[in-house]
C-alpha atoms as a PDB file:
ATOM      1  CA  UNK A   1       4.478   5.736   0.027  1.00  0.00           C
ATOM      2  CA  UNK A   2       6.976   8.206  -1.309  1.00  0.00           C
ATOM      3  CA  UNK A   3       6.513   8.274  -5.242  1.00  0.00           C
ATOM      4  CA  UNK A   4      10.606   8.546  -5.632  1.00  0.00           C
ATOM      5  CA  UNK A   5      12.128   4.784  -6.481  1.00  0.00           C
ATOM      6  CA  UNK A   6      14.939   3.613  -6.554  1.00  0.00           C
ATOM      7  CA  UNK A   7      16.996   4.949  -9.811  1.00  0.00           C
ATOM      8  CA  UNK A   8      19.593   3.316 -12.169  1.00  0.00           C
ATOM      9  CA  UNK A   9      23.252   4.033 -12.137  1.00  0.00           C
ATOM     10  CA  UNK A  10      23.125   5.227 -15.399  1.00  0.00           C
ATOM     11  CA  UNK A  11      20.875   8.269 -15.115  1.00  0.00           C
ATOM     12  CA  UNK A  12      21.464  11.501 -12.621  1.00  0.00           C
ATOM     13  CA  UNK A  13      18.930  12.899 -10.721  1.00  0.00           C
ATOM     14  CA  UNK A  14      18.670  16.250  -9.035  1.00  0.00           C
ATOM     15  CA  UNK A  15      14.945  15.985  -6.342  1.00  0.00           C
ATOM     16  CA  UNK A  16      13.242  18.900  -5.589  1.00  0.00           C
ATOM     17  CA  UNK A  17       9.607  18.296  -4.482  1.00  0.00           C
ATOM     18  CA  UNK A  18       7.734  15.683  -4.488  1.00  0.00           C
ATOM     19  CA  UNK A  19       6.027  14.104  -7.891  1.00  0.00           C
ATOM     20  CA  UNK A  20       2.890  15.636  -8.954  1.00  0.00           C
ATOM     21  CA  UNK A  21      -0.286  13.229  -9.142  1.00  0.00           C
ATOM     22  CA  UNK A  22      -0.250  12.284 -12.764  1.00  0.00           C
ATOM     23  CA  UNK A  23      -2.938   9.385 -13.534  1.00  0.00           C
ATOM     24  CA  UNK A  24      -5.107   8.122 -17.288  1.00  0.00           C
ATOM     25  CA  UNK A  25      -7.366  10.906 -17.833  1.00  0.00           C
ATOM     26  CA  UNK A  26     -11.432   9.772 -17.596  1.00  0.00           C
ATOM     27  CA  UNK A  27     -12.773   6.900 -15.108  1.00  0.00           C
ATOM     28  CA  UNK A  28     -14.057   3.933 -15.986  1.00  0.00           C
ATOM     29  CA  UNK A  29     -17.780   5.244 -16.460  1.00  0.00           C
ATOM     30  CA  UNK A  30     -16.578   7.228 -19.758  1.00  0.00           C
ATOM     31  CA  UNK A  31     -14.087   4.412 -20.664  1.00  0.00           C
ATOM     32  CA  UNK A  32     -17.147   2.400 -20.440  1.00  0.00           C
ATOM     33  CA  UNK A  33     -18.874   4.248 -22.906  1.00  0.00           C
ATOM     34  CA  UNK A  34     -15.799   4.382 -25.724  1.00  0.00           C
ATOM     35  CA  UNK A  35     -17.566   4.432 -29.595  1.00  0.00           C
ATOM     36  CA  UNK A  36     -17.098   1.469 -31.041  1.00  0.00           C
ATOM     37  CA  UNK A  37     -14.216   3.279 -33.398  1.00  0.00           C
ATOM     38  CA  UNK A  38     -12.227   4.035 -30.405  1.00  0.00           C
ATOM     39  CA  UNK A  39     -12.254   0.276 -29.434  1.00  0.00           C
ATOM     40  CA  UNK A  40     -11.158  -0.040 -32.376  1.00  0.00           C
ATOM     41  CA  UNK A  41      -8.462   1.564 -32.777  1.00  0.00           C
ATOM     42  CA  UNK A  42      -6.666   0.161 -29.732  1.00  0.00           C
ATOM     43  CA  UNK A  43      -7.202  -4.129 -31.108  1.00  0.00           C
ATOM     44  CA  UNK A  44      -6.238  -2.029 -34.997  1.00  0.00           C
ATOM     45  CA  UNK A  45      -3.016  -0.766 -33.681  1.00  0.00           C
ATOM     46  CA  UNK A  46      -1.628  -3.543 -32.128  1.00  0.00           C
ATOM     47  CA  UNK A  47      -1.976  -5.297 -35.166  1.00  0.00           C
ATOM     48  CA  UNK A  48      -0.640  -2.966 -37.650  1.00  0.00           C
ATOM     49  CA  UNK A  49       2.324  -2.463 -35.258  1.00  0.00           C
ATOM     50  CA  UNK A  50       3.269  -6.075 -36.483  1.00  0.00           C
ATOM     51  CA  UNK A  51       1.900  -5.520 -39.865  1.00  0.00           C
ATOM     52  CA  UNK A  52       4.470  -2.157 -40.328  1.00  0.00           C
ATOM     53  CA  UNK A  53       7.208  -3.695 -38.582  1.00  0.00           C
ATOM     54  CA  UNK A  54       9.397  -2.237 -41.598  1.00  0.00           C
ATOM     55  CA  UNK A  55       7.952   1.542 -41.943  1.00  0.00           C
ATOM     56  CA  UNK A  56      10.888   2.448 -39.393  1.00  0.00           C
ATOM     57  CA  UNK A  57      13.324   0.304 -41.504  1.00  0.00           C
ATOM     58  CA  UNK A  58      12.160   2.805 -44.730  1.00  0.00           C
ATOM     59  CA  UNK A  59      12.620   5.788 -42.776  1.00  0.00           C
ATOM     60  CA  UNK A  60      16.404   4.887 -41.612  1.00  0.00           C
ATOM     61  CA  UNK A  61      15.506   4.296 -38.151  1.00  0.00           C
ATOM     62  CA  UNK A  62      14.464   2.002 -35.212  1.00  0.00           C
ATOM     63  CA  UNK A  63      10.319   1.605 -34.193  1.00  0.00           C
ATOM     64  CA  UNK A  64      10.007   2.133 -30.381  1.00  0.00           C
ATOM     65  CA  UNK A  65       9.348  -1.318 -30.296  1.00  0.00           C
ATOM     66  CA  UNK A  66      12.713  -2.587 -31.030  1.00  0.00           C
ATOM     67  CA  UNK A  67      14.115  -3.786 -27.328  1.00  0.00           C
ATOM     68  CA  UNK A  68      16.527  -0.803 -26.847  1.00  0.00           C
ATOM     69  CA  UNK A  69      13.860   1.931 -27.632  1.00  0.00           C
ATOM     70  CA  UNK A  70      11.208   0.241 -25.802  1.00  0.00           C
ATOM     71  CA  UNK A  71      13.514   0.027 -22.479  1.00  0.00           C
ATOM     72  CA  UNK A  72      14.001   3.984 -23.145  1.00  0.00           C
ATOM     73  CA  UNK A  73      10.660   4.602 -23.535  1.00  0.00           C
ATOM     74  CA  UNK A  74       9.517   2.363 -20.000  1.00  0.00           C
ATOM     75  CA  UNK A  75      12.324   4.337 -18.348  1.00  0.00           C
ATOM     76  CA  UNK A  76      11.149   7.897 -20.060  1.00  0.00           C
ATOM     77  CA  UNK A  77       7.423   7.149 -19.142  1.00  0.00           C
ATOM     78  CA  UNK A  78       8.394   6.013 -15.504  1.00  0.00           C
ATOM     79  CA  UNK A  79      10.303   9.087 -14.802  1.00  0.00           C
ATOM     80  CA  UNK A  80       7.011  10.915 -14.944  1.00  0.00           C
ATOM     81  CA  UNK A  81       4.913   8.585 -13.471  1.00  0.00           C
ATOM     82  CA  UNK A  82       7.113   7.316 -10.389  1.00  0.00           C
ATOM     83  CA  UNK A  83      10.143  10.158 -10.166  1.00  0.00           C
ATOM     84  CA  UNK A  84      12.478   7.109 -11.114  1.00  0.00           C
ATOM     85  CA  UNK A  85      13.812   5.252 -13.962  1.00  0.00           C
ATOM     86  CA  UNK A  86      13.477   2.285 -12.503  1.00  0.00           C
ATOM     87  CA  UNK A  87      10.627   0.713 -13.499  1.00  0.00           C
ATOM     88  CA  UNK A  88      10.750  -2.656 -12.631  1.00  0.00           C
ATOM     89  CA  UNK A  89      10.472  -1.415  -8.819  1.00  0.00           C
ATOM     90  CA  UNK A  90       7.165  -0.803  -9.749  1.00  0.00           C
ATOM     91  CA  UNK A  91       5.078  -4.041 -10.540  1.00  0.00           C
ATOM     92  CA  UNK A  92       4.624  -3.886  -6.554  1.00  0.00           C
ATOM     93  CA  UNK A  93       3.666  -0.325  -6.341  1.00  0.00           C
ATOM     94  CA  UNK A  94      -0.009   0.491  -5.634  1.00  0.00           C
ATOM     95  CA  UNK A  95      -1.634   3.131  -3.574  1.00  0.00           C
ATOM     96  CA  UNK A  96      -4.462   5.127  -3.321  1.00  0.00           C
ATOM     97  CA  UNK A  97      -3.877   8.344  -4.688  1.00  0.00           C
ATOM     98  CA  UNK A  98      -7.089  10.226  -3.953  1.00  0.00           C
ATOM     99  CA  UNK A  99      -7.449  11.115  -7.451  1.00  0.00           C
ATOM    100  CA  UNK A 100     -10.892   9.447  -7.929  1.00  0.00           C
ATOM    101  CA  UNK A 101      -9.715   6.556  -9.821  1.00  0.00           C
ATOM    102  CA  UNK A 102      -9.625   3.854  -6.996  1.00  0.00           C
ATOM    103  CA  UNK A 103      -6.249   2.116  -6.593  1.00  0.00           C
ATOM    104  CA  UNK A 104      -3.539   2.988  -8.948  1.00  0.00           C
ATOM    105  CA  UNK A 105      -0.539   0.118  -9.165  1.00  0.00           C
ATOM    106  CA  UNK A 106       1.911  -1.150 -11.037  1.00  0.00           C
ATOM    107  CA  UNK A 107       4.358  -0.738 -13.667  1.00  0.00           C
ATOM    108  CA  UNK A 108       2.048   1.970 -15.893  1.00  0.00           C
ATOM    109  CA  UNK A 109      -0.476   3.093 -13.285  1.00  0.00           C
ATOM    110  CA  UNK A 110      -3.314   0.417 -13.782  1.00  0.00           C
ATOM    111  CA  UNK A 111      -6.480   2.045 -11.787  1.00  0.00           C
ATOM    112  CA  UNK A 112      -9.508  -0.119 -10.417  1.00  0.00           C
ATOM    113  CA  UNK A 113     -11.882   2.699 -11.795  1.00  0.00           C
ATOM    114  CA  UNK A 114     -10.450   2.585 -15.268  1.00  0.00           C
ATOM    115  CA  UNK A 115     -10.993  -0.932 -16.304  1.00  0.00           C
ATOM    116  CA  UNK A 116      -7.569  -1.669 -16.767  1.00  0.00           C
ATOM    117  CA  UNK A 117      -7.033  -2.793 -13.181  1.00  0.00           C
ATOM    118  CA  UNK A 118      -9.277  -5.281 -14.017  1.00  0.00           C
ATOM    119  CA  UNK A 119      -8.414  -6.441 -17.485  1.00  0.00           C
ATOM    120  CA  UNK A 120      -4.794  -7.178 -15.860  1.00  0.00           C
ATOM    121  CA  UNK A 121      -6.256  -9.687 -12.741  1.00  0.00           C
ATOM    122  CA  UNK A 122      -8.746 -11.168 -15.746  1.00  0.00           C
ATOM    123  CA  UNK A 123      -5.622 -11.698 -17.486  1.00  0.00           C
ATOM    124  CA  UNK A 124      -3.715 -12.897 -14.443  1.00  0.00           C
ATOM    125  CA  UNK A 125      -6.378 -15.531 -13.597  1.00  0.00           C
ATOM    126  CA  UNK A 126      -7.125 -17.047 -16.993  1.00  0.00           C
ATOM    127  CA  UNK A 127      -3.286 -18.001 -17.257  1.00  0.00           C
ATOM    128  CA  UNK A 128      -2.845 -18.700 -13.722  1.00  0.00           C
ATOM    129  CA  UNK A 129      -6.720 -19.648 -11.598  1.00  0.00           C
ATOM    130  CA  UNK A 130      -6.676 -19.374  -7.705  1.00  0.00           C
ATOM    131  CA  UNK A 131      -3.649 -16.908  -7.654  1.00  0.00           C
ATOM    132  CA  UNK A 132      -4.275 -14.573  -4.754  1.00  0.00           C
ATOM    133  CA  UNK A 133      -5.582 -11.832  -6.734  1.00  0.00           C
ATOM    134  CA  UNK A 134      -8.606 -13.965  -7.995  1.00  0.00           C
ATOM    135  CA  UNK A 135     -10.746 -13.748  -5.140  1.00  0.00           C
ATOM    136  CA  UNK A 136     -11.080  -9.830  -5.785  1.00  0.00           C
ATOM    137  CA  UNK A 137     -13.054 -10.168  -9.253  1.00  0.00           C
ATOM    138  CA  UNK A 138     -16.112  -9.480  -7.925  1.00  0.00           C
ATOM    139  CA  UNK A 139     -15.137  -6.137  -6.062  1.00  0.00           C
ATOM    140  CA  UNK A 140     -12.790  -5.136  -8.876  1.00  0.00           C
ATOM    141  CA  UNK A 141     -16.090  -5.800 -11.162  1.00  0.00           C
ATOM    142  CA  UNK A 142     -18.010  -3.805  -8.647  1.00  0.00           C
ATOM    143  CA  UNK A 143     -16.010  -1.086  -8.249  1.00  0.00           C
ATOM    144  CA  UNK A 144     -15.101  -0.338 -11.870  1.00  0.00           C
ATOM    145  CA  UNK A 145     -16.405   3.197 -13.064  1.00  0.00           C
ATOM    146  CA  UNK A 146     -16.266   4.309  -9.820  1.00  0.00           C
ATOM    147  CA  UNK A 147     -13.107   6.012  -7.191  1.00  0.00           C
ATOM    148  CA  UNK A 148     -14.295   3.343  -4.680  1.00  0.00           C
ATOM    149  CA  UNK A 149     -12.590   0.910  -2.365  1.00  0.00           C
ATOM    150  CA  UNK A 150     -15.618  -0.658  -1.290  1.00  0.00           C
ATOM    151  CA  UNK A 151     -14.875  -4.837  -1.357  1.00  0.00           C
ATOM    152  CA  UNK A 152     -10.861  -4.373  -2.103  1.00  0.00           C
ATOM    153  CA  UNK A 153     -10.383  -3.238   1.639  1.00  0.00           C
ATOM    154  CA  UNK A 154      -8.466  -4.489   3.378  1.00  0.00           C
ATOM    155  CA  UNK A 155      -6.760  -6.774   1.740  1.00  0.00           C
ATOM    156  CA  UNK A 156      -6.453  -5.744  -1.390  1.00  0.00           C
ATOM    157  CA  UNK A 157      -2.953  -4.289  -1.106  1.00  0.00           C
ATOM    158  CA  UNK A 158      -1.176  -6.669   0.606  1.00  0.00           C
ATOM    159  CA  UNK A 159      -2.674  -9.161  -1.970  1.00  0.00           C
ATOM    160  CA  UNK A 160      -1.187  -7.253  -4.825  1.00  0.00           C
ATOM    161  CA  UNK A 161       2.114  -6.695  -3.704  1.00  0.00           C
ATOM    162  CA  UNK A 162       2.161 -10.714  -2.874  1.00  0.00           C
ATOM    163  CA  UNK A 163       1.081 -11.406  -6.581  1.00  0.00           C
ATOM    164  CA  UNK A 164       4.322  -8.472  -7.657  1.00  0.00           C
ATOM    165  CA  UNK A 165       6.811 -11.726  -6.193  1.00  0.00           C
ATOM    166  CA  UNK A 166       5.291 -13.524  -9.437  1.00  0.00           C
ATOM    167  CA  UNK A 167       6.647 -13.518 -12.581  1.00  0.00           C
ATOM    168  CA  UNK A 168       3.852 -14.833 -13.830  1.00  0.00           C
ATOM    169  CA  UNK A 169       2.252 -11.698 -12.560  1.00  0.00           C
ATOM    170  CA  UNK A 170       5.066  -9.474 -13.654  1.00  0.00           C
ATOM    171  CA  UNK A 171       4.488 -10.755 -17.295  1.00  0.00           C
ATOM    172  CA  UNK A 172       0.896 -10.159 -17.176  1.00  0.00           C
ATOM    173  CA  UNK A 173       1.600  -6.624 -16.063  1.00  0.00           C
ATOM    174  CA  UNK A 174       3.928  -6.369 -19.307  1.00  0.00           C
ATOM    175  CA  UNK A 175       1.234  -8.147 -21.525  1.00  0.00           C
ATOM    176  CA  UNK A 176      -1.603  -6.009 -20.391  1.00  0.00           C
ATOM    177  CA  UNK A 177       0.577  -2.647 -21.037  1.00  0.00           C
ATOM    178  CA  UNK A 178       1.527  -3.726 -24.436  1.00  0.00           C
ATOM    179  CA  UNK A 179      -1.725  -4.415 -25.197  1.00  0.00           C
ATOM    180  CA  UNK A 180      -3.618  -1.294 -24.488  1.00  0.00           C
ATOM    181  CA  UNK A 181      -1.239   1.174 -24.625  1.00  0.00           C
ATOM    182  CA  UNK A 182       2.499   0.365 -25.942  1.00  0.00           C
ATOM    183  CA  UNK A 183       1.629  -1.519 -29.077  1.00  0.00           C
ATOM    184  CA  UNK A 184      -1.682   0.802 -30.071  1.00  0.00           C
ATOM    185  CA  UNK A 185       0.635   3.712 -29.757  1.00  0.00           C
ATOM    186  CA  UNK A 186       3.359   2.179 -32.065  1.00  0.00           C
ATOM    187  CA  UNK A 187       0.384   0.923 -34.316  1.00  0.00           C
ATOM    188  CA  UNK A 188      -1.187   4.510 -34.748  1.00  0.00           C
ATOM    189  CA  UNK A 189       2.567   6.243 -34.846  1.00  0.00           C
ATOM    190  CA  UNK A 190       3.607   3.765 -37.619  1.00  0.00           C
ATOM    191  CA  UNK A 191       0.365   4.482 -39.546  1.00  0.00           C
ATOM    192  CA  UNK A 192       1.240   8.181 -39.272  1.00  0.00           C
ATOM    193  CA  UNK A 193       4.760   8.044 -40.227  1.00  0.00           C
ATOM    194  CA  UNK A 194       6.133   8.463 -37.163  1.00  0.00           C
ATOM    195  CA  UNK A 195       9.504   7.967 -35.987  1.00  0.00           C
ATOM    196  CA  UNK A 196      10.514   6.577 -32.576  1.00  0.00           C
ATOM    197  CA  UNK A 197       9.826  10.235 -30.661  1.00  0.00           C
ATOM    198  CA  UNK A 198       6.366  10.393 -32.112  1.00  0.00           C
ATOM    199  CA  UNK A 199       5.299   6.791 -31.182  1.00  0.00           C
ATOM    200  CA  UNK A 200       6.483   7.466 -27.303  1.00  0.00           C
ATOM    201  CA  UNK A 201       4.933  10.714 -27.736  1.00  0.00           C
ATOM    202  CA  UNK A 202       1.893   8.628 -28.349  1.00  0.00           C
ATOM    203  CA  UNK A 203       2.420   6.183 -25.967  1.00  0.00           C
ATOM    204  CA  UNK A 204       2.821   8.586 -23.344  1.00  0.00           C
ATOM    205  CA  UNK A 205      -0.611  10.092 -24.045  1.00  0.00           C
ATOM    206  CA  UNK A 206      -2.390   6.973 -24.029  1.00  0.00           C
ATOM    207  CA  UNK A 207      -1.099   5.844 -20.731  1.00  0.00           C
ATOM    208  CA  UNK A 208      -2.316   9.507 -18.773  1.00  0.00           C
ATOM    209  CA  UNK A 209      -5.331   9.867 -21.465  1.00  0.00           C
ATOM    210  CA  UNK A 210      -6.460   6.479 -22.139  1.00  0.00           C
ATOM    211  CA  UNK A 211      -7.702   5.650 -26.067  1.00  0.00           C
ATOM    212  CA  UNK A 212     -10.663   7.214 -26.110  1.00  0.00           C
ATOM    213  CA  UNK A 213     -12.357   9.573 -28.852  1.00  0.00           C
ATOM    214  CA  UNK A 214     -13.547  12.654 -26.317  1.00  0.00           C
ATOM    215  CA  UNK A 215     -11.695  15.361 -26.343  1.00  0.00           C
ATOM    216  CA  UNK A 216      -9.202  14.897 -23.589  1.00  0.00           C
ATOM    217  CA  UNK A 217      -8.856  10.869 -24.528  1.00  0.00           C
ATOM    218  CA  UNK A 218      -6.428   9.937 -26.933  1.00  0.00           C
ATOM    219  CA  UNK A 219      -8.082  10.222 -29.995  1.00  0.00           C
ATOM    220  CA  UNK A 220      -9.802  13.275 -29.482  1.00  0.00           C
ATOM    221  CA  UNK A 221      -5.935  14.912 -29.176  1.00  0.00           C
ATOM    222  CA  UNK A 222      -5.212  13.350 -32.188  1.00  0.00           C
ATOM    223  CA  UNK A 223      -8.303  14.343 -33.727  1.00  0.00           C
ATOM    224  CA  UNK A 224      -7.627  17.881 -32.900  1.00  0.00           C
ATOM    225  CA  UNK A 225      -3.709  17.976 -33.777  1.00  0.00           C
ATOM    226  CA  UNK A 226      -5.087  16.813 -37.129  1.00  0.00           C
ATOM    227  CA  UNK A 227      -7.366  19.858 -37.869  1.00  0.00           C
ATOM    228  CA  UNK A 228      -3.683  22.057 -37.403  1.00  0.00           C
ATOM    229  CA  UNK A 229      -1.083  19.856 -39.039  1.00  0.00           C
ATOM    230  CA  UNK A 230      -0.564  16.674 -41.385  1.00  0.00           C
ATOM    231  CA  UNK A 231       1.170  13.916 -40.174  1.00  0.00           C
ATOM    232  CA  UNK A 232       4.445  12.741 -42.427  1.00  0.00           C
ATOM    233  CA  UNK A 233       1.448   9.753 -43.890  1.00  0.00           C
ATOM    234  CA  UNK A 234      -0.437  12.605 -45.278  1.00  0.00           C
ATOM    235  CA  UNK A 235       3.039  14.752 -46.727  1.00  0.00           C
ATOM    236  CA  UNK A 236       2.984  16.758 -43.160  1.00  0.00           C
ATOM    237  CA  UNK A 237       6.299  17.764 -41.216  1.00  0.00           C
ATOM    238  CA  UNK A 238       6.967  15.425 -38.551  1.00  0.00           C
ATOM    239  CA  UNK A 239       8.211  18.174 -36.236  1.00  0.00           C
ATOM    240  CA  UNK A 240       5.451  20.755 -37.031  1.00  0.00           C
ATOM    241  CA  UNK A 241       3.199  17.429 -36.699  1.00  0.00           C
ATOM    242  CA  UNK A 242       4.355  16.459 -33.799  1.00  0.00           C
ATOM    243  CA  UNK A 243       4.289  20.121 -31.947  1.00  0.00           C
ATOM    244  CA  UNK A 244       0.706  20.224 -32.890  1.00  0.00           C
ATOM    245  CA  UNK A 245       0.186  17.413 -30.905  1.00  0.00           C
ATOM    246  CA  UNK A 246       2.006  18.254 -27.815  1.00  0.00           C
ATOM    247  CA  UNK A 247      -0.289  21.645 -28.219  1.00  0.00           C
ATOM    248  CA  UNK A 248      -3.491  19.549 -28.236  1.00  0.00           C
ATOM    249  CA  UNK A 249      -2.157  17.233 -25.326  1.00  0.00           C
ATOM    250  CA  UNK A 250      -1.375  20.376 -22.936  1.00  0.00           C
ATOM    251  CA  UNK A 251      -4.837  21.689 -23.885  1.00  0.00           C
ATOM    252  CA  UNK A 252      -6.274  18.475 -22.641  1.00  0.00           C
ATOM    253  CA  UNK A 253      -4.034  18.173 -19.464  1.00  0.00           C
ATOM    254  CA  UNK A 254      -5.183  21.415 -18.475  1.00  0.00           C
ATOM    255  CA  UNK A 255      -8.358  20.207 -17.984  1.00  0.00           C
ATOM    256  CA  UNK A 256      -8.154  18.473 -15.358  1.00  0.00           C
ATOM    257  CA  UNK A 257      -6.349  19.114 -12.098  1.00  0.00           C
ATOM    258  CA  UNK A 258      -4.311  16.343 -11.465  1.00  0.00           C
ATOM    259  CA  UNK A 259      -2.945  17.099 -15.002  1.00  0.00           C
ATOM    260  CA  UNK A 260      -1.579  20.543 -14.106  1.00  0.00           C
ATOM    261  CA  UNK A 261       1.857  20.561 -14.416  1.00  0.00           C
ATOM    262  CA  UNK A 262       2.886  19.780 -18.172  1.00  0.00           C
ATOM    263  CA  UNK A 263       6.579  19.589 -17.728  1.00  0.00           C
ATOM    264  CA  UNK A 264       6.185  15.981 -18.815  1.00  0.00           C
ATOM    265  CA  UNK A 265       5.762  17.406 -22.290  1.00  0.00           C
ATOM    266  CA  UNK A 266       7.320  21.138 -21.971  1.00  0.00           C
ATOM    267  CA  UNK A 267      10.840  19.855 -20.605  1.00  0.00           C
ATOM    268  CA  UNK A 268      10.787  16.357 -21.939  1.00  0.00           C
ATOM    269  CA  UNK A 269       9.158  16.104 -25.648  1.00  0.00           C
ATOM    270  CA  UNK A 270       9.659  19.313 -26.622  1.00  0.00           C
ATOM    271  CA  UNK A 271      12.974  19.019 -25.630  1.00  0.00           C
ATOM    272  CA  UNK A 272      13.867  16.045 -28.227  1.00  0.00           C
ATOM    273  CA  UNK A 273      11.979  17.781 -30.604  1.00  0.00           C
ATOM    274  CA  UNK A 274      13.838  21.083 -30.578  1.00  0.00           C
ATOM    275  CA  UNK A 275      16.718  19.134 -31.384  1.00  0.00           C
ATOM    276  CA  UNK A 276      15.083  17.115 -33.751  1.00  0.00           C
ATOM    277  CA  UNK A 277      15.483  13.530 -32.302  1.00  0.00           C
ATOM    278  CA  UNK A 278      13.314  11.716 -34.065  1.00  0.00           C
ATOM    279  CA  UNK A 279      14.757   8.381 -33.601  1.00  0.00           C
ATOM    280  CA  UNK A 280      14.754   9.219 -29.712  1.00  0.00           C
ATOM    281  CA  UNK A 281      18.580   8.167 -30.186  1.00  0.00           C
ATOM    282  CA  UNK A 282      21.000   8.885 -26.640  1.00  0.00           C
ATOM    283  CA  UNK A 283      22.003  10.620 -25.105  1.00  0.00           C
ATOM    284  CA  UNK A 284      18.677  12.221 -23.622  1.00  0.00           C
ATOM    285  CA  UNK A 285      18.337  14.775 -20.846  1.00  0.00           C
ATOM    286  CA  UNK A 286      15.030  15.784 -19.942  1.00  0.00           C
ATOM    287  CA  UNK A 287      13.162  17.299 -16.641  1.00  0.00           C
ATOM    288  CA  UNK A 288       9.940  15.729 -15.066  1.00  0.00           C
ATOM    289  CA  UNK A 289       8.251  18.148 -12.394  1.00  0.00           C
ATOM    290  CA  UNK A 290      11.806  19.964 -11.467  1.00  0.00           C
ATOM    291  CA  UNK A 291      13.731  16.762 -11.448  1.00  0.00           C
ATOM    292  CA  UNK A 292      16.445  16.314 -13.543  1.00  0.00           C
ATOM    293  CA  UNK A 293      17.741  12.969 -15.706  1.00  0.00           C
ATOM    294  CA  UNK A 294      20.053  11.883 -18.190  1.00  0.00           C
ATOM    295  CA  UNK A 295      20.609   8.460 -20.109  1.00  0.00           C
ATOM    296  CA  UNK A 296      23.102   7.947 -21.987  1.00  0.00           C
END
């Protein structure tokens, strides 16, 4: 499949090779093995995401979980991960993209070798039993931890894009996304006095690094952007902050190959932060891997 959607008629975009591979960082084996703290973390977050719903409100701004900033966020996030802004094209989407994860699909990338794959279909099935994705459990059980197909072939795929026609798949897609990876990364932003920029820049890491505590997981970024700069929680500058943990993110990227090309954060993030966006207010310009968009 070409990795260029379809894109809104708000937003311009100037193609000029196809996307770069750009998946969660460690398979399922090391997600398997996450500390207890970095479990954690993720069920924490979501919570205190809820529990802080006014920190943004004190700081004169908008969380990125208020509807607008959430939509710019999905559309910021699938720019990098699909070459498009629209995401919604992409509860359907699933390929393998020889990156040793398995199958990678839907709206944020869910991989069978990461777990979330199959956190999603569990999800799917207990609100919805004998849907057509059901009778894959046991491969998707199988094959988590590990880049194989073994059990999914061949049916797998058509199966998937059969279950995108559901809304009740759809919503379990948006469920599952919010759960492990939007609302953890407002969570942890809110706790660190983050505005709107700083909990996508979050986000965004924990959908290509998943929440773990190793170094090139989530919190081992974190952990790292801590030892150079305070967060505004601790009396830090958010924009110092911030950089720091761009700098920690690119170190991580460039440790693995499929992570290469750090334009996601060089000519997007730093962008807004050079001009000290903070609320992640339009309009926005940014470039993913040499393409070029624009909301607002």
């Amino acid at each position: 499949m070409d990795f260029r959607g379809r894109t809104s008629p708000e937003v311009q975009v100037s193609t000029s090779h196809p996307r770069t591979t750009s998946r969660r960082g460690l398979l399922a084996g090391a997600l398997l093995g996450l500390t207890a703290a970095a479990l954690s973390f993720t069920v924490n977050a979501g919570t205190e995401a809820g529990e802080d719903a006014d920190a943004d409100a004190r700081k004169g701004g908008r969380g990125l979980d208020d509807p607008e900033k959430k939509e710019i966020a999905m559309k910021l996030v699938s720019s990098a991960e699909n070459s498009s802004l629209d995401w919604k094209a992409y509860y359907k989407w699933i390929k393998d993209i020889r990156d040793g994860r398995g199958y990678t699909a839907g709206i944020i990338g869910f991989c069978s070798g990461t777990g979330d794959m199959l956190r999603l279909v569990e999800l799917y099935t207990r609100r919805k039993p004998g849907n057509v994705l059901a009778g894959h459990l046991p491969a998707l059980r199988r094959v988590n931890g590990t880049g194989s197909r073994k059990g999914l072939d061949p049916h797998f795929v058509r199966d998937w894009r059969t279950a995108a026609r559901d809304p009740d798949f759809r919503k379990a897609q948006d469920d599952e996304r919010d759960r492990g990876y939007f609302g953890p990364a407002v969570g942890q932003g809110r706790k660190d006095g983050l505005g709107a920029l700083g909990q996508f820049i979050y986000y965004d890491a924990l959908v290509m690094h998943g929440p773990g505590s190793d170094p090139v997981s989530f919190g081992g970024i974190r952990r790292r952007a801590l030892g150079r700069a305070r967060p505004p929680a601790q009396g830090g500058d958010e924009v110092t902050y911030l950089h720091a943990f761009l700098d920690a993110r690119v170190r991580a990227m460039r440790q693995e190959r499929a992570h290469w090309d750090t334009s996601r954060v060089d000519t997007a993030q730093r962008v807004f932060l050079a001009e000290r966006n903070l609320g992640l207010d339009l309009p926005l310009k940014w470039k993913v891997y040499g393409d070029s968009y624009r909301l607002g």
